[in-house]
N, C-alpha and C. Protein backbone atom coordinates (compact mmCIF):
# COMPACT_ATOMS: atom_id res chain seq x y z
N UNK A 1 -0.90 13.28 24.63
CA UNK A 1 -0.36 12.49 25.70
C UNK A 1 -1.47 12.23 26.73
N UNK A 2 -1.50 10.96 26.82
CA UNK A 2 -2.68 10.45 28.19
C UNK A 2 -1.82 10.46 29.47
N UNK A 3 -2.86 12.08 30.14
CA UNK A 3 -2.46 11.60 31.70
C UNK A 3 -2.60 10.48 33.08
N UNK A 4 -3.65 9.83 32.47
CA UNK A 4 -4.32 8.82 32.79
C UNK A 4 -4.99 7.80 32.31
N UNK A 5 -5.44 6.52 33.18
CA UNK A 5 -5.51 5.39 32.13
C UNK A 5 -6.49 5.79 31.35
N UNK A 6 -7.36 6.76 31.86
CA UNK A 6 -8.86 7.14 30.81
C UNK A 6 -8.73 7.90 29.99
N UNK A 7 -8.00 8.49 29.78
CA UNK A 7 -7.60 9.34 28.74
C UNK A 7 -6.80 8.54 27.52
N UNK A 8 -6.22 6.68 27.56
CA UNK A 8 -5.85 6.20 26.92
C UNK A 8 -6.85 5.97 25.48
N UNK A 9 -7.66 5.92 25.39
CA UNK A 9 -8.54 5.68 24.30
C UNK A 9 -8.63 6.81 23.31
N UNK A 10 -8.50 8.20 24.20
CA UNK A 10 -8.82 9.21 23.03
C UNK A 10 -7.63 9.36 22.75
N UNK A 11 -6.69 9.51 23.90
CA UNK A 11 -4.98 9.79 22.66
C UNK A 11 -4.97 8.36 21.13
N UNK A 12 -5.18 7.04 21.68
CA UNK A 12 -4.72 5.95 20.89
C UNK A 12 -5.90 6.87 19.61
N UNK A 13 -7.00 7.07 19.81
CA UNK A 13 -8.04 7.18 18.24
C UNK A 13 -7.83 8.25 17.78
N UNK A 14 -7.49 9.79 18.66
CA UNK A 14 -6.39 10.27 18.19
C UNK A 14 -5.34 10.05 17.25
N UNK A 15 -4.26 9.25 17.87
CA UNK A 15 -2.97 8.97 16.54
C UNK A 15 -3.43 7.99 15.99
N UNK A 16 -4.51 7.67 15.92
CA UNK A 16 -4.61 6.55 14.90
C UNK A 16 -5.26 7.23 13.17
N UNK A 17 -6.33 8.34 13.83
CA UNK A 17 -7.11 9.53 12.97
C UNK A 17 -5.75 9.86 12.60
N UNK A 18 -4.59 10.64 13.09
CA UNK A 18 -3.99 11.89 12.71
C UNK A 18 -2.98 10.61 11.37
N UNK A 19 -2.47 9.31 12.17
CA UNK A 19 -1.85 8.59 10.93
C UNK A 19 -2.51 8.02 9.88
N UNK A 20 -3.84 7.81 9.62
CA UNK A 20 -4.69 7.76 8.49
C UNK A 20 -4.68 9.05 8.00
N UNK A 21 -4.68 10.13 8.36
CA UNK A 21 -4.86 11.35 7.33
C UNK A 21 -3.53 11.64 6.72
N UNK A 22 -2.54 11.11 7.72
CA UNK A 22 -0.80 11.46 6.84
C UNK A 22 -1.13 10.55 6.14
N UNK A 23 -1.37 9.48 6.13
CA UNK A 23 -0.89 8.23 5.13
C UNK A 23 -1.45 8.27 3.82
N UNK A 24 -3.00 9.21 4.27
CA UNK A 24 -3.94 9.63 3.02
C UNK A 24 -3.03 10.53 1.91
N UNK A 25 -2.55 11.54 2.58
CA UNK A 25 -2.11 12.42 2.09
C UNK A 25 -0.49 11.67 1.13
N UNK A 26 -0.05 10.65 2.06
CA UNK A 26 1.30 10.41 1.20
C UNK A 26 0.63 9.98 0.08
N UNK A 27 -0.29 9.00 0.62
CA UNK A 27 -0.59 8.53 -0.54
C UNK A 27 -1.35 8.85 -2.24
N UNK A 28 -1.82 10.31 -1.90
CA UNK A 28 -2.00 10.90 -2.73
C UNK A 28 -1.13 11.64 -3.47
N UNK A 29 -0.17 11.69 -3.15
CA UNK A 29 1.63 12.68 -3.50
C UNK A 29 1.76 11.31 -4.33
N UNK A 30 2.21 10.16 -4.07
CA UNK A 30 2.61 8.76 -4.29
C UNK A 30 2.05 8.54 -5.82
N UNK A 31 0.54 8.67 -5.37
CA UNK A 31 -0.50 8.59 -6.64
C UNK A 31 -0.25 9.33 -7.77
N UNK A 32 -0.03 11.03 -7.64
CA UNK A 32 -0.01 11.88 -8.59
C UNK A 32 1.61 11.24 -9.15
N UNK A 33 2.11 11.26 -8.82
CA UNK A 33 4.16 10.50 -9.24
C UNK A 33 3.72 9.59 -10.20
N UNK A 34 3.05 8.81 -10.20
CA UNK A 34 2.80 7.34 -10.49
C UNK A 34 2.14 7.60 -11.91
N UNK A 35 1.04 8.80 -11.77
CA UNK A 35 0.26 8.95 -13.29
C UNK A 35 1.28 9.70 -13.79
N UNK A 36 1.84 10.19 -13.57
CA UNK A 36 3.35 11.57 -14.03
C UNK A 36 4.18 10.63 -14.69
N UNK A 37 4.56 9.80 -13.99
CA UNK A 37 5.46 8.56 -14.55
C UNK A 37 4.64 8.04 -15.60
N UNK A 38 3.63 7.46 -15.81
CA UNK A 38 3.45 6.68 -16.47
C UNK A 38 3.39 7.36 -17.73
N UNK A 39 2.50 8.46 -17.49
CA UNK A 39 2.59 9.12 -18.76
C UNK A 39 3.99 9.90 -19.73
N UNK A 40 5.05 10.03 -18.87
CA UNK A 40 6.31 9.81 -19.39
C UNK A 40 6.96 8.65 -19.77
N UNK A 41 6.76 7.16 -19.26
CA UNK A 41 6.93 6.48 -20.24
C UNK A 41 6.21 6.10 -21.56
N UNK A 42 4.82 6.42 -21.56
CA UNK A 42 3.75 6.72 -22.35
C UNK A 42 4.61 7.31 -24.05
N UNK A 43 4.97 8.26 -23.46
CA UNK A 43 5.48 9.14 -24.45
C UNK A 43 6.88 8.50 -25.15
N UNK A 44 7.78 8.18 -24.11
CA UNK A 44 8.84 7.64 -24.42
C UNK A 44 8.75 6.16 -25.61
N UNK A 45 7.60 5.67 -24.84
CA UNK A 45 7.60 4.25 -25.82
C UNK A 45 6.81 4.26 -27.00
N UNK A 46 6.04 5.47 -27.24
CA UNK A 46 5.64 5.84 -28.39
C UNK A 46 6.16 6.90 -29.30
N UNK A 47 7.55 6.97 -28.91
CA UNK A 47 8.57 7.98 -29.54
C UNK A 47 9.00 7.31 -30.73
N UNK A 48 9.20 5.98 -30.33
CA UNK A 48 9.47 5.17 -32.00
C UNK A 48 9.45 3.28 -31.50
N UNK A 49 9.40 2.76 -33.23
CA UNK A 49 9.15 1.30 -32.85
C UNK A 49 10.14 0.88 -32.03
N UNK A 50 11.09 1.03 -31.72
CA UNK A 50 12.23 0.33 -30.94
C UNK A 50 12.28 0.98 -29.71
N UNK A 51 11.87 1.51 -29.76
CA UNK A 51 11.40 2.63 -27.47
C UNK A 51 10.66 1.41 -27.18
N UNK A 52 9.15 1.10 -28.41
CA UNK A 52 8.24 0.19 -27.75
C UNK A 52 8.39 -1.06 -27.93
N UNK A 53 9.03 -1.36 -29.06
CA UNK A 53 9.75 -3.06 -28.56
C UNK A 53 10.68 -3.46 -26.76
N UNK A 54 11.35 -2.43 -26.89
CA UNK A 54 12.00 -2.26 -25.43
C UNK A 54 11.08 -2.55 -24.36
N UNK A 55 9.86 -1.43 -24.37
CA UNK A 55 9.27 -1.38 -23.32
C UNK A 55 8.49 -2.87 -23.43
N UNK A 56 8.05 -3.45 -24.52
CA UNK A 56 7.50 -4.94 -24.28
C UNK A 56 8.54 -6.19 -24.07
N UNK A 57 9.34 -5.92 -24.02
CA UNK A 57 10.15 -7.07 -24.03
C UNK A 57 10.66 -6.66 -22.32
N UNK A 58 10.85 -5.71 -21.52
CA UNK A 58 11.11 -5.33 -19.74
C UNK A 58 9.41 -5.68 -19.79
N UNK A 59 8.82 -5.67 -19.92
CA UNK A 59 6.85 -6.22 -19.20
C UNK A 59 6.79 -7.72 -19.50
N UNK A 60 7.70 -8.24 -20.58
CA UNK A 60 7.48 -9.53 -20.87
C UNK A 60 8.52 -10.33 -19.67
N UNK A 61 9.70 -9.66 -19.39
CA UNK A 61 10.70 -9.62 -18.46
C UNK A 61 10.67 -10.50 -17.00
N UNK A 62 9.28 -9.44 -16.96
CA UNK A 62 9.32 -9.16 -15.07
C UNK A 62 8.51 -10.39 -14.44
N UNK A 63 8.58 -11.04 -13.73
CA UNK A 63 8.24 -12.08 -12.88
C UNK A 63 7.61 -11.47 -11.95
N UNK A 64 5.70 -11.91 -12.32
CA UNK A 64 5.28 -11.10 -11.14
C UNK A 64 4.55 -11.85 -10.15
N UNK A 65 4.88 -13.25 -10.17
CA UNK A 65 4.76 -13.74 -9.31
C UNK A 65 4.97 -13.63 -7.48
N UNK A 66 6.06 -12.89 -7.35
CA UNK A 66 5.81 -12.38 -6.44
C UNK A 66 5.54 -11.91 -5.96
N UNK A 67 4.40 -11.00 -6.43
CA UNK A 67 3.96 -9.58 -5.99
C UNK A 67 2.73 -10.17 -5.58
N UNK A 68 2.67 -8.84 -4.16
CA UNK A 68 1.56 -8.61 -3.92
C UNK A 68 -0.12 -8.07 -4.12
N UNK A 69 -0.98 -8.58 -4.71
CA UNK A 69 -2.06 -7.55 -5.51
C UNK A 69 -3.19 -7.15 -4.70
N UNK A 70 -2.70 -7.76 -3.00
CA UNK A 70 -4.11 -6.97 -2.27
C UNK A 70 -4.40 -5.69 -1.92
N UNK A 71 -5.24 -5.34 -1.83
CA UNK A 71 -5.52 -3.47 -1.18
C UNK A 71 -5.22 -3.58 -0.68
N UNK A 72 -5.09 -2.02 0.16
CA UNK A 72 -4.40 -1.55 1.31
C UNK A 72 -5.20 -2.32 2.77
N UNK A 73 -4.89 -2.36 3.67
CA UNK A 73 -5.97 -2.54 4.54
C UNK A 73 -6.29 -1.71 5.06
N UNK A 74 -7.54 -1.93 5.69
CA UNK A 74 -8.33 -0.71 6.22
C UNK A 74 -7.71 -0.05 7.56
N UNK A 75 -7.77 1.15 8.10
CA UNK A 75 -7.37 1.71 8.95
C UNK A 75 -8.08 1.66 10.10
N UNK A 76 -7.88 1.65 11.15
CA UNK A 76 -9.23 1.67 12.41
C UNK A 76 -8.67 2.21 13.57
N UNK A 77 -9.18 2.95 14.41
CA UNK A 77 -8.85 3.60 15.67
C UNK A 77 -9.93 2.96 16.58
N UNK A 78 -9.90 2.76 17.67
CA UNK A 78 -10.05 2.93 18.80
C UNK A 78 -10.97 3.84 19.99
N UNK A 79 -12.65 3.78 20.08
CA UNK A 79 -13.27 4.55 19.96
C UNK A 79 -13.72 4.16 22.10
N UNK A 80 -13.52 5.25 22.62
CA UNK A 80 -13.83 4.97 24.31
C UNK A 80 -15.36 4.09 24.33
N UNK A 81 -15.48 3.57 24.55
CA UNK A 81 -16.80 2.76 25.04
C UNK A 81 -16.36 2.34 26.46
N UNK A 82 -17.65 2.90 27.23
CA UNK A 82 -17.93 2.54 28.94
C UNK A 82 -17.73 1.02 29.22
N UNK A 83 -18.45 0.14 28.67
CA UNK A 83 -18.53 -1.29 28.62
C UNK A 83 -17.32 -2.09 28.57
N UNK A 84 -16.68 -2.27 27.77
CA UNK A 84 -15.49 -2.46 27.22
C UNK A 84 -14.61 -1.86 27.34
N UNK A 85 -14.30 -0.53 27.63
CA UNK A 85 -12.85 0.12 27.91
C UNK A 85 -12.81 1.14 26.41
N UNK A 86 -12.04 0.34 25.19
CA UNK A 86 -11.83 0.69 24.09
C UNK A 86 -12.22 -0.15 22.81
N UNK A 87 -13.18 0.43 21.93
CA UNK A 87 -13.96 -0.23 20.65
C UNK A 87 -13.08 0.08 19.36
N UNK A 88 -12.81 -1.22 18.66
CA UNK A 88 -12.23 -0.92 17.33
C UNK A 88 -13.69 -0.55 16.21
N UNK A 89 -13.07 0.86 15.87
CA UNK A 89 -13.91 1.08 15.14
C UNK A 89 -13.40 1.47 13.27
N UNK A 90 -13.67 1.12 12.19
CA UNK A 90 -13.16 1.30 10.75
C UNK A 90 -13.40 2.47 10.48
N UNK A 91 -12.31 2.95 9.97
CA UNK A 91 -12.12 4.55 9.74
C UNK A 91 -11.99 4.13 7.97
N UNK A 92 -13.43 4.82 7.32
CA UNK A 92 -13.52 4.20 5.81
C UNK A 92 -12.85 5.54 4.94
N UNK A 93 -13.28 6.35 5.59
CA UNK A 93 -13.16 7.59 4.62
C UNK A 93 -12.49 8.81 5.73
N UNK A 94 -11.54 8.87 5.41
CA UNK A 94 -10.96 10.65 5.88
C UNK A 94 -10.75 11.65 5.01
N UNK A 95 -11.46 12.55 5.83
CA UNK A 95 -11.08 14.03 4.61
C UNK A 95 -10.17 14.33 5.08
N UNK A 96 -9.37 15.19 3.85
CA UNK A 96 -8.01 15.94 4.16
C UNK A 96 -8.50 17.49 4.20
């Protein structure tokens, strides 16, 4: 919490750090699900010819035109600079 207006820059790069490292982290929970999954349908559609006719005919299915295929965007906080007040700065890499 900023008690003052000068203290606004380090709380904002603050929660901006602490929500890039949650988001890192979901997103690594998210990630591991995703290879878990796949490799259970993996198995499933190579259980026999008609699992994997199934599974090609739902991929032949799906309309993916609507989807989105860009990366994530990048994360950035907010770094105190004298000059300016507050500097956007790109937060590329966080360790967990």
């Amino acid at each position: 919490m900023a008690n003052d207006w000068d203290e606004v820059c380090d709380v904002a790069a603050h929660n901006a750090l602490l929500r890039a490292k949650v988001n890192k982290l979901i997103g690594n929970i998210w990630s591991a699900k995703k290879r878990k999954d796949k490799e259970e349908i993996k198995i499933r559609a190579l259980a026999s010819a008609d699992a994997f006719n199934t599974l090609l005919e739902t991929i032949h299915g799906i309309n993916a035109a609507h989807m989105t295929w860009s990366k994530t965007p990048k994360a950035y906080w907010f770094a105190p600079n004298s000059r300016r007040g507050c500097e956007k700065v790109s937060v590329e890499t966080i360790s967990t």
